[in-house]
N, C-alpha and C. Protein backbone atom coordinates (compact mmCIF):
# COMPACT_ATOMS: atom_id res chain seq x y z
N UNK A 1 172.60 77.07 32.50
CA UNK A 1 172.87 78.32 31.83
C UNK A 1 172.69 79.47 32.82
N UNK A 2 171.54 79.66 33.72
CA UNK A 2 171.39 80.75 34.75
C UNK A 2 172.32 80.33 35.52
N UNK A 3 172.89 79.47 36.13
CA UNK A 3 173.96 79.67 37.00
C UNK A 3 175.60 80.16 36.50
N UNK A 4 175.51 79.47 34.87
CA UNK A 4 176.42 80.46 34.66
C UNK A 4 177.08 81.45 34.38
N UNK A 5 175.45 82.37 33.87
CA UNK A 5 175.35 83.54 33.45
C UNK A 5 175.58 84.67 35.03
N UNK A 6 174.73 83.68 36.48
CA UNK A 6 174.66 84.41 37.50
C UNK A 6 176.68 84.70 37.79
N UNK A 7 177.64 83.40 37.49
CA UNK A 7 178.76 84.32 37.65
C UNK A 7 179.22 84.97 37.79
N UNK A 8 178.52 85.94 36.28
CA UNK A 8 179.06 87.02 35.96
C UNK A 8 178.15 88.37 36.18
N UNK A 9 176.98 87.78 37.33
CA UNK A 9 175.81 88.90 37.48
C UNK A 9 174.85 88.82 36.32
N UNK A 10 174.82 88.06 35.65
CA UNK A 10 173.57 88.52 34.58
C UNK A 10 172.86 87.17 35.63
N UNK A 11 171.51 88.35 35.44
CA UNK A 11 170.36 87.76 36.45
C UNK A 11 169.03 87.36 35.62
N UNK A 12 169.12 87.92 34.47
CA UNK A 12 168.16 87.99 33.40
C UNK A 12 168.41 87.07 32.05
N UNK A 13 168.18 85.94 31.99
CA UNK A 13 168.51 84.63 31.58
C UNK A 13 167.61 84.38 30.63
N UNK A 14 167.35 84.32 29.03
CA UNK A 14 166.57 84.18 28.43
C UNK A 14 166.77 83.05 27.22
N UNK A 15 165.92 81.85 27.13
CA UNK A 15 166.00 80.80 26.16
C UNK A 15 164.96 80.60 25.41
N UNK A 16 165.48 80.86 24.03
CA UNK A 16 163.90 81.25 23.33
C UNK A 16 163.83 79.46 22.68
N UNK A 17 162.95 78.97 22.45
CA UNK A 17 162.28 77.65 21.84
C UNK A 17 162.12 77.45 20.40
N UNK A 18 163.58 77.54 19.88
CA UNK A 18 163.76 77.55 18.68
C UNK A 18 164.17 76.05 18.38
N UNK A 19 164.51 75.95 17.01
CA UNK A 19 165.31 74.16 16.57
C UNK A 19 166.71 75.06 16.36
N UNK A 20 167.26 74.12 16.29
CA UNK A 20 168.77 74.79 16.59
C UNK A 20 169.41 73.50 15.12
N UNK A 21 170.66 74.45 14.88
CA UNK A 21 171.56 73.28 14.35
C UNK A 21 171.19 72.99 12.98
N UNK A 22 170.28 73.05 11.96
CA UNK A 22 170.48 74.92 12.11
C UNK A 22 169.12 75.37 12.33
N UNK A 23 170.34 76.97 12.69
CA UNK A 23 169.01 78.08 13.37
C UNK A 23 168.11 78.47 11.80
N UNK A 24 166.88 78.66 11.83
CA UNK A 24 166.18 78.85 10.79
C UNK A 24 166.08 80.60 10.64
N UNK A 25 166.17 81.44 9.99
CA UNK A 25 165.97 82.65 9.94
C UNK A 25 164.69 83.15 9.21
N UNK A 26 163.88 82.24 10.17
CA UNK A 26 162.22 83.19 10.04
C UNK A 26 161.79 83.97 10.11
N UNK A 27 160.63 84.85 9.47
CA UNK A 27 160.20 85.64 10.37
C UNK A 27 159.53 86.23 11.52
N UNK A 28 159.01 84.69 11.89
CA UNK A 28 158.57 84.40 13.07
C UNK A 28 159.60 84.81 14.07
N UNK A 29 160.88 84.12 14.19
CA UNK A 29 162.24 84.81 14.97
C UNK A 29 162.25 86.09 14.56
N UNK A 30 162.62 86.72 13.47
CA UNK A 30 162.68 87.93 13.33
C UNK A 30 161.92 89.28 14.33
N UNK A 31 160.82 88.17 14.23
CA UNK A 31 159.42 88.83 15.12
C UNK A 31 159.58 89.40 16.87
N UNK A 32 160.17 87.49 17.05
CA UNK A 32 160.44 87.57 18.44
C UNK A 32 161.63 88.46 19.55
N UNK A 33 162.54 88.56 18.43
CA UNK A 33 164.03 89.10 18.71
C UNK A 33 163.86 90.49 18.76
N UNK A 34 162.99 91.26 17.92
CA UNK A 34 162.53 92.43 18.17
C UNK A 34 161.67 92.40 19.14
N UNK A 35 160.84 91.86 19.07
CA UNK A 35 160.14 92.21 20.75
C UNK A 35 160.90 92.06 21.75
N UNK A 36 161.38 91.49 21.82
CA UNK A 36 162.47 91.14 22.88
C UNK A 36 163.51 92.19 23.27
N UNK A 37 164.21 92.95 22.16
CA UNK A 37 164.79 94.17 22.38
C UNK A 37 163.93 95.19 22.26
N UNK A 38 162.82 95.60 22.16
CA UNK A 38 162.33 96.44 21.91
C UNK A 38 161.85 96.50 23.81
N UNK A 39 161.61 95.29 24.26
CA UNK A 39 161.05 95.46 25.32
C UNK A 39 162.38 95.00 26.63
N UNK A 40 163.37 94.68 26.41
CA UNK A 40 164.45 94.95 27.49
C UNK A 40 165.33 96.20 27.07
N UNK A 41 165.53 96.93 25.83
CA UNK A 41 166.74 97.64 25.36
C UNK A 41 167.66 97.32 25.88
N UNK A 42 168.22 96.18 25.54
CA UNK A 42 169.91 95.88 26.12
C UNK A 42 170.68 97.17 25.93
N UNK A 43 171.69 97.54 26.46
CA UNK A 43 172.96 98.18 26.46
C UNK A 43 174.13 97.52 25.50
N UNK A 44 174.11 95.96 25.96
CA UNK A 44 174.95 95.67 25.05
C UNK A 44 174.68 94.19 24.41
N UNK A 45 174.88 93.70 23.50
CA UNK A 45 174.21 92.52 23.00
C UNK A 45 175.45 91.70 22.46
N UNK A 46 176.00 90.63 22.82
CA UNK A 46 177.08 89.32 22.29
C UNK A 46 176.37 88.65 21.53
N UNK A 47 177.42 88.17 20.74
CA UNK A 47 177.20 87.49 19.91
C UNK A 47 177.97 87.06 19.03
N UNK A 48 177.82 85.83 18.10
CA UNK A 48 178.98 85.59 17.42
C UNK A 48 179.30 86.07 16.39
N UNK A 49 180.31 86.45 15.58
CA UNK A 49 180.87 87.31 14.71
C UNK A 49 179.55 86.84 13.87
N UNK A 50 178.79 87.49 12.87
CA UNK A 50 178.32 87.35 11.46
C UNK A 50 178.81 86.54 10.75
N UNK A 51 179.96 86.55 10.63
CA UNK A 51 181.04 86.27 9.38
C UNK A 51 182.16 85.84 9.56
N UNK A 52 182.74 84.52 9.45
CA UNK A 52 183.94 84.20 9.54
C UNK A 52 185.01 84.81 9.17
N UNK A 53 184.89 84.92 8.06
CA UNK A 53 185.75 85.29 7.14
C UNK A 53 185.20 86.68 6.44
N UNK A 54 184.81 88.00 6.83
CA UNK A 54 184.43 88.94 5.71
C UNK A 54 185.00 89.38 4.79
N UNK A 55 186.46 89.07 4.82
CA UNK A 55 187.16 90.20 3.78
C UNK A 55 186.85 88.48 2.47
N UNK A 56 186.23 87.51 2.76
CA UNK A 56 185.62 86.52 1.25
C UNK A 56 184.50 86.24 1.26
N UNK A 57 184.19 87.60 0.21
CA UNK A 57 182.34 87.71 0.34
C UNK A 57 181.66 87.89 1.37
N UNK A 58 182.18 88.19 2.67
CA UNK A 58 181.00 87.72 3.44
C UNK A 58 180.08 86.55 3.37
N UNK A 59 180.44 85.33 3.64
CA UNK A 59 180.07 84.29 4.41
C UNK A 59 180.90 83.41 5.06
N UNK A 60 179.88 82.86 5.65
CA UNK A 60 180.88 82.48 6.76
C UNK A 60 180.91 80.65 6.12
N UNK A 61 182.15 80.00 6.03
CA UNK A 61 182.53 78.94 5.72
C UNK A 61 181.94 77.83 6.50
N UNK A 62 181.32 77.96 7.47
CA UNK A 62 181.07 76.96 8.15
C UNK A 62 178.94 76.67 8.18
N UNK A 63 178.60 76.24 8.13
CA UNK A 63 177.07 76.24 8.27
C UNK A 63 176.58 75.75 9.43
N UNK A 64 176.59 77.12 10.36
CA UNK A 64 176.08 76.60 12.21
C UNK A 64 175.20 77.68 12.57
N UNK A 65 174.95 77.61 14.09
CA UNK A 65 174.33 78.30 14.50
C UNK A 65 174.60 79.84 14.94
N UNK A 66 175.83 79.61 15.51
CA UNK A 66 176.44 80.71 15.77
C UNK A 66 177.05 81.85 14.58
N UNK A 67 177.85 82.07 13.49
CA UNK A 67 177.36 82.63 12.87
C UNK A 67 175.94 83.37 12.39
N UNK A 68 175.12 82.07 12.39
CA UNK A 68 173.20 82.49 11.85
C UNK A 68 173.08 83.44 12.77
N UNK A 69 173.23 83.24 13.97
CA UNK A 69 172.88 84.05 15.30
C UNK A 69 173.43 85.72 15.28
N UNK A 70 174.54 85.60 14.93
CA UNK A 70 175.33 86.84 14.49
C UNK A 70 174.61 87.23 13.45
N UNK A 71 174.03 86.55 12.36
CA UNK A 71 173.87 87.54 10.92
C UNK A 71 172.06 87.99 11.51
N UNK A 72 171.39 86.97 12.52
CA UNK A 72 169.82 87.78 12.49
C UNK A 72 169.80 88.95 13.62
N UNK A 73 170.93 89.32 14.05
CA UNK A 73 171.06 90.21 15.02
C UNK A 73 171.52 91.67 14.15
């Protein structure tokens, strides 16, 4: 992952020690993700859409990580 983040210049490589698959939306994470921006202030933050599909209900059809990742951000 750091080598392929270094690609593109990101030098600052971070893997937090979560269970994945699915991502759990604790507040323990909740916890961490704010410290985490609170103490780098990104400029800009990726991530995967929230929502597959928003204009139906808002949720996303699929049950993964990436979405989850999008909606605790």
């Amino acid at each position: 992952m750091q080598r392929a983040c270094g690609v593109f210049g990101i030098t600052d490589v971070l893997a937090l020690l979560f269970t994945d698959n699915p991502l759990e939306a604790t507040p323990e994470l909740h916890r961490i993700l704010m410290d985490i921006f609170y103490e780098v202030r990104p400029h800009i933050v990726i991530a995967h859409a929230p929502f597959n599909f928003p204009h139906h209900n808002l949720v996303s059809l699929f049950r993964n990580d990436h979405p989850a990742t999008g909606q605790l951000l």
